[in-house]
PDB file of N, CA and C in Angstrom:
ATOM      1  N   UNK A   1      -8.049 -38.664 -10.964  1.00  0.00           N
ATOM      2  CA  UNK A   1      -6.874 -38.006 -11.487  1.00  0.00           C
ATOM      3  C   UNK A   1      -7.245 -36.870 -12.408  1.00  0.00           C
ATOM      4  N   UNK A   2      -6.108 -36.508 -13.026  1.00  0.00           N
ATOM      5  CA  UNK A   2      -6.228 -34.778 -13.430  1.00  0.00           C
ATOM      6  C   UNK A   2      -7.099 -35.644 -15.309  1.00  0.00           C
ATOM      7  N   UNK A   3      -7.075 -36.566 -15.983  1.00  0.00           N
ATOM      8  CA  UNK A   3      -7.526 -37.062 -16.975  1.00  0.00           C
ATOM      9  C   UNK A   3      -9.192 -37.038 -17.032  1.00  0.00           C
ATOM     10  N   UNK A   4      -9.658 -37.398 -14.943  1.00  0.00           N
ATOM     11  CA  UNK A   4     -11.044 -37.473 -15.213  1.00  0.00           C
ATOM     12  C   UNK A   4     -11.709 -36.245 -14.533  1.00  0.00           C
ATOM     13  N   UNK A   5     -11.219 -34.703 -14.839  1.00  0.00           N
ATOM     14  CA  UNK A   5     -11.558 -33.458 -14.365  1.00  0.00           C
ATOM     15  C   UNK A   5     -12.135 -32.824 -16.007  1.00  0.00           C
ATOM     16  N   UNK A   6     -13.003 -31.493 -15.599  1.00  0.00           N
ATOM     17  CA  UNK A   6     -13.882 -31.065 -16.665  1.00  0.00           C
ATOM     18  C   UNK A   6     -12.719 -29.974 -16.753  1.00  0.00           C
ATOM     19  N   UNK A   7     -12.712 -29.902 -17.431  1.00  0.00           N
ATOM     20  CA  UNK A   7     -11.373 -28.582 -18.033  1.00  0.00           C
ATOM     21  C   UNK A   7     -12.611 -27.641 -17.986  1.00  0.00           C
ATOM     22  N   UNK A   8     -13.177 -27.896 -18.715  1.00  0.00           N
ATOM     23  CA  UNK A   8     -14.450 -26.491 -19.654  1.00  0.00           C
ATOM     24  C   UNK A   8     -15.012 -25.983 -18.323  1.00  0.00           C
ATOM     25  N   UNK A   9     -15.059 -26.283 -17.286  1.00  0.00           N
ATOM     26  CA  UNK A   9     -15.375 -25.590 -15.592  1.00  0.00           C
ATOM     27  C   UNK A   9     -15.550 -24.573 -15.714  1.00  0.00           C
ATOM     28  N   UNK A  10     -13.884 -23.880 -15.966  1.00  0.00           N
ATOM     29  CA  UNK A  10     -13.340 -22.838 -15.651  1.00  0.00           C
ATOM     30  C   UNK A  10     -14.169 -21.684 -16.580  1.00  0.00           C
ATOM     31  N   UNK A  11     -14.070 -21.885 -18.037  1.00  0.00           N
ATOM     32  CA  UNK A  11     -14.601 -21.801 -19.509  1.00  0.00           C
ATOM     33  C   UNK A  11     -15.751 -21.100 -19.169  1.00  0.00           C
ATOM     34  N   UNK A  12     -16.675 -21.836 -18.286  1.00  0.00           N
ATOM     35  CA  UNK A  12     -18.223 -21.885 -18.236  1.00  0.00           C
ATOM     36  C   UNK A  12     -18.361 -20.780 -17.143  1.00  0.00           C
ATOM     37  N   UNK A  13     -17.268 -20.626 -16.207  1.00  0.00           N
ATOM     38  CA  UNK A  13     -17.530 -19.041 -15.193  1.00  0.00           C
ATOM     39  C   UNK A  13     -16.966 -18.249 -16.001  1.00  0.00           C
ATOM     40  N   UNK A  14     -15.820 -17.859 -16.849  1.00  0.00           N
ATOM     41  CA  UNK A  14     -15.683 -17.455 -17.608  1.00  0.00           C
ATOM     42  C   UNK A  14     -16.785 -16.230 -18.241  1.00  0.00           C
ATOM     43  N   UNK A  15     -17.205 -17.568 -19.160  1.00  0.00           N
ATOM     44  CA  UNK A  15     -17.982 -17.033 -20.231  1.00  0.00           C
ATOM     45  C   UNK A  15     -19.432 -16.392 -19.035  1.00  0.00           C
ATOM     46  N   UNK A  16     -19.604 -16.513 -18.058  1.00  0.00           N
ATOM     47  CA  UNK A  16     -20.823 -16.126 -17.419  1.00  0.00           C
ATOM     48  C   UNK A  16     -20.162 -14.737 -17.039  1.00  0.00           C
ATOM     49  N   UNK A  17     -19.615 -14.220 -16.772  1.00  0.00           N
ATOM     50  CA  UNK A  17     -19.146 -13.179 -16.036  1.00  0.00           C
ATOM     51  C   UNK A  17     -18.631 -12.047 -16.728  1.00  0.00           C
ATOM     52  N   UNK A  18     -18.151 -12.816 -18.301  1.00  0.00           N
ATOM     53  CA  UNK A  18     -17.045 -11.829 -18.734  1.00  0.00           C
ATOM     54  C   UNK A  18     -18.030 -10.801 -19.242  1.00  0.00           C
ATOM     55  N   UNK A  19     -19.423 -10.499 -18.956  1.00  0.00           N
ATOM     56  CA  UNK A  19     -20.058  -9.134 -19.557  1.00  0.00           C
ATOM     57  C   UNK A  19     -19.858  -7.828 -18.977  1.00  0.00           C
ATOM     58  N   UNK A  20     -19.540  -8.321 -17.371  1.00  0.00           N
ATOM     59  CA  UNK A  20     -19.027  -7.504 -16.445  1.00  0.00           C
ATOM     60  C   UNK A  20     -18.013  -6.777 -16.456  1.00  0.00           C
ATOM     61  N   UNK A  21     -16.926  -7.892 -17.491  1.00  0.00           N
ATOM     62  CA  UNK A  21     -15.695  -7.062 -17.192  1.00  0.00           C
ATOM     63  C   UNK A  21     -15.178  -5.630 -17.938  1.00  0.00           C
ATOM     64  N   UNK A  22     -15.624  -5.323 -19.271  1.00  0.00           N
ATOM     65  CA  UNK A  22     -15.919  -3.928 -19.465  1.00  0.00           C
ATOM     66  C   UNK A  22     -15.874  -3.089 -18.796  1.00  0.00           C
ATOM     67  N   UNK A  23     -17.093  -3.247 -17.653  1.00  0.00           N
ATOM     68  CA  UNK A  23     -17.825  -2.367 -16.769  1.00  0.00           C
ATOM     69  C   UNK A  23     -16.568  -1.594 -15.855  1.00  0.00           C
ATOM     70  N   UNK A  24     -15.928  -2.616 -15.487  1.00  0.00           N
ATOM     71  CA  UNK A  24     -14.379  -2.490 -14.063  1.00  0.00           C
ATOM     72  C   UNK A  24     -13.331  -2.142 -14.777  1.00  0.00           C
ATOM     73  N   UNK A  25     -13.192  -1.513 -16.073  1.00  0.00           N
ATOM     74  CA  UNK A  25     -11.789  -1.159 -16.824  1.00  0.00           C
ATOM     75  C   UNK A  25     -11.697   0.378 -16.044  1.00  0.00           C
ATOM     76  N   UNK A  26     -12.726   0.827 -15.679  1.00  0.00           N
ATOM     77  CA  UNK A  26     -12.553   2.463 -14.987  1.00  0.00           C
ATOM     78  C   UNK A  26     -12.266   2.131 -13.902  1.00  0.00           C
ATOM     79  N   UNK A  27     -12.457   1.199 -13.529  1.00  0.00           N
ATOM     80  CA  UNK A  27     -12.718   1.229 -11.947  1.00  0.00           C
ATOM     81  C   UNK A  27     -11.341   1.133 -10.595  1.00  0.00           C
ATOM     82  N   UNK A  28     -11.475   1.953 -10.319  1.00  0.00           N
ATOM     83  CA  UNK A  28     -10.243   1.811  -9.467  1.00  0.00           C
ATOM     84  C   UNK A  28      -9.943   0.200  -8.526  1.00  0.00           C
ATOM     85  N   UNK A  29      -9.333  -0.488  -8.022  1.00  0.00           N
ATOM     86  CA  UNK A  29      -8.666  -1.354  -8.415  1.00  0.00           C
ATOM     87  C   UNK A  29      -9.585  -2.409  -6.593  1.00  0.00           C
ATOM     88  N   UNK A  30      -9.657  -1.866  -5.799  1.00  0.00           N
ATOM     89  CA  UNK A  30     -11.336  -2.407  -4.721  1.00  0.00           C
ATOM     90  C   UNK A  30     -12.418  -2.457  -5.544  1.00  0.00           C
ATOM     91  N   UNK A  31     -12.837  -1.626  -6.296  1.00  0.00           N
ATOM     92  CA  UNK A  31     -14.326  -1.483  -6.930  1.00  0.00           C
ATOM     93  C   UNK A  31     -14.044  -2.972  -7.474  1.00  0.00           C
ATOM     94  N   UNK A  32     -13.408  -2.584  -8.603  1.00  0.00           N
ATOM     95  CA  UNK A  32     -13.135  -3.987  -9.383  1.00  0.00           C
ATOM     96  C   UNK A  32     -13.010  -5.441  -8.594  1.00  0.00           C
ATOM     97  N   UNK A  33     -12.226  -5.751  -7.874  1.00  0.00           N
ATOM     98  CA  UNK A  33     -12.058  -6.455  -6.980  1.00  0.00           C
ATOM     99  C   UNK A  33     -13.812  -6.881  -6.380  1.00  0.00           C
ATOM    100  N   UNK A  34     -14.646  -5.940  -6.097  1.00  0.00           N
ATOM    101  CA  UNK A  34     -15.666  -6.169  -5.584  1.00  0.00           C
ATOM    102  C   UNK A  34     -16.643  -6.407  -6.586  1.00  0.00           C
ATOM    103  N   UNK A  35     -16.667  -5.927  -7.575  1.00  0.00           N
ATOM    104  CA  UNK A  35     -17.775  -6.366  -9.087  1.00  0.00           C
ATOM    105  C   UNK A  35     -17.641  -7.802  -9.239  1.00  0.00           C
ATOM    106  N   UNK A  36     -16.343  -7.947  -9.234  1.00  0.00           N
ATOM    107  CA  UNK A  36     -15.829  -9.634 -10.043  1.00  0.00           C
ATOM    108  C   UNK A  36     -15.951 -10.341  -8.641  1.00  0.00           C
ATOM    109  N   UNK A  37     -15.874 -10.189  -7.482  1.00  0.00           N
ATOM    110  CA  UNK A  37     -16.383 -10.707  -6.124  1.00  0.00           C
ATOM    111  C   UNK A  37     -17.931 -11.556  -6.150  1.00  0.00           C
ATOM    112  N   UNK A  38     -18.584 -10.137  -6.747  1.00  0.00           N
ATOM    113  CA  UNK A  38     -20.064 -10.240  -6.213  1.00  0.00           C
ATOM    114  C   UNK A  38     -20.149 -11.264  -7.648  1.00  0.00           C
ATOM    115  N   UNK A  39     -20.113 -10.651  -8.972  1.00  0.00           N
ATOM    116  CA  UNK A  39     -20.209 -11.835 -10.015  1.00  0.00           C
ATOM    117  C   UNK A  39     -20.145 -13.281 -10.051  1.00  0.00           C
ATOM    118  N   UNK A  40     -18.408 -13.324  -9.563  1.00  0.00           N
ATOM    119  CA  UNK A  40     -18.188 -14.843  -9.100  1.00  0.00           C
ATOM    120  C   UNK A  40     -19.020 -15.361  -7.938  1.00  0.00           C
ATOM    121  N   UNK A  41     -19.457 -14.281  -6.955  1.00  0.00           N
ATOM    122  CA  UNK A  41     -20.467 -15.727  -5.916  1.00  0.00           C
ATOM    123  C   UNK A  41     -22.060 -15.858  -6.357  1.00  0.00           C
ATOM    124  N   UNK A  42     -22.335 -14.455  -7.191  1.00  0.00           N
ATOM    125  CA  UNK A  42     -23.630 -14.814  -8.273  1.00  0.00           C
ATOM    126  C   UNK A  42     -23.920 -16.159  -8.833  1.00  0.00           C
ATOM    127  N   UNK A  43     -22.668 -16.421  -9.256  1.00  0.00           N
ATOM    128  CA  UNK A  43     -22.744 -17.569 -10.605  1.00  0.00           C
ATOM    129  C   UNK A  43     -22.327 -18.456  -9.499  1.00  0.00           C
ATOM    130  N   UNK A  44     -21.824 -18.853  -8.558  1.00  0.00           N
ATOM    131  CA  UNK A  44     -21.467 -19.796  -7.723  1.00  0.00           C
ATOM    132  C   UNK A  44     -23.232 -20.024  -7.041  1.00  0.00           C
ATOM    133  N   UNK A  45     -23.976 -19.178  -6.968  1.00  0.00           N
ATOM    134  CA  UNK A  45     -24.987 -19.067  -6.184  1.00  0.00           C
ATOM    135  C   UNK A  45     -25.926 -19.460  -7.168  1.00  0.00           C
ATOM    136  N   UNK A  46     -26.268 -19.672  -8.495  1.00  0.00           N
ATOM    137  CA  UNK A  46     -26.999 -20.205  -9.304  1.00  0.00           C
ATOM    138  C   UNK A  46     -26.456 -21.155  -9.451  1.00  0.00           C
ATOM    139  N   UNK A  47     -25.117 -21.917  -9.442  1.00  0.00           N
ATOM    140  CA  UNK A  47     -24.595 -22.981  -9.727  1.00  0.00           C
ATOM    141  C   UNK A  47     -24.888 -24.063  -8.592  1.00  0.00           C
ATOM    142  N   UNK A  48     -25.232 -23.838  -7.595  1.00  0.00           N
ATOM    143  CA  UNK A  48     -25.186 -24.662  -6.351  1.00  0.00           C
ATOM    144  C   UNK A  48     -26.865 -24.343  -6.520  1.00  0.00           C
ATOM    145  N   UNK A  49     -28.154 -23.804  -6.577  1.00  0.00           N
ATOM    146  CA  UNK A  49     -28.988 -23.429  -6.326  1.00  0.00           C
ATOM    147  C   UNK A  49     -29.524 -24.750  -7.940  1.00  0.00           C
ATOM    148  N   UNK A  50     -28.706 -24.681  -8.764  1.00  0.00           N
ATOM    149  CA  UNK A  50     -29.198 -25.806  -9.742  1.00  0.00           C
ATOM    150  C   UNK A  50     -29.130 -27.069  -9.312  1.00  0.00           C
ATOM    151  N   UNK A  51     -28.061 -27.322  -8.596  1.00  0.00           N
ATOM    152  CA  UNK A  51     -27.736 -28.914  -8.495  1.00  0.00           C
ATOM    153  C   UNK A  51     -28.886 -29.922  -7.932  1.00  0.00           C
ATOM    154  N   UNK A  52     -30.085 -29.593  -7.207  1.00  0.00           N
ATOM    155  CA  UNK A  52     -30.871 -30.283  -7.056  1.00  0.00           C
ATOM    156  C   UNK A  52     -31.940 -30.552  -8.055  1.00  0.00           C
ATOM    157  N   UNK A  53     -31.270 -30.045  -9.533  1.00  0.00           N
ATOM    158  CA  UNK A  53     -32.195 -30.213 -10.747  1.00  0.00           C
ATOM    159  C   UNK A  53     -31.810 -30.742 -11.712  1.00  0.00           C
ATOM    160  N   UNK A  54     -30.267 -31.263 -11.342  1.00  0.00           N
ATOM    161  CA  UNK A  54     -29.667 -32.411 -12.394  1.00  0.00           C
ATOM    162  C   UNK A  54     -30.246 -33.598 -12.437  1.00  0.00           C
ATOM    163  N   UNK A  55     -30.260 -34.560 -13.614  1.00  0.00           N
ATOM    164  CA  UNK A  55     -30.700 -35.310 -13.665  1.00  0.00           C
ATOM    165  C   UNK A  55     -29.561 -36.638 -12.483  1.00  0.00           C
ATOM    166  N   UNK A  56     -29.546 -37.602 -12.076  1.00  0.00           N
ATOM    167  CA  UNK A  56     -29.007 -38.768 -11.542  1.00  0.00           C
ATOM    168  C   UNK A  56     -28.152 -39.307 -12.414  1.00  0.00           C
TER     169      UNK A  56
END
């Protein structure tokens, strides 16, 4: 149920990405779309690339 979910998930892509977002305030509105694209599957792509290094 929604009691035994990590809230802070969201928090944690968040805080990984938001250095980027500066960068896309010029950016016409595809560019942007494609920065925060490539960012989010970055951090999806280190996030899945860790999981065989959690502990059990």
């Amino acid at each position: 149920g929604v009691g035994q979910t990590d809230g802070e998930g969201i928090e944690w892509t968040w805080d990984d990405i938001n250095p980027c977002v500066p960068l896309t305030k010029e950016m016409g509105p595809g560019a942007r779309h494609d920065t925060i694209d490539d960012q989010l599957g970055s951090h999806n792509w280190r996030k899945v690339t860790r999981i065989g290094r959690l502990p059990l």
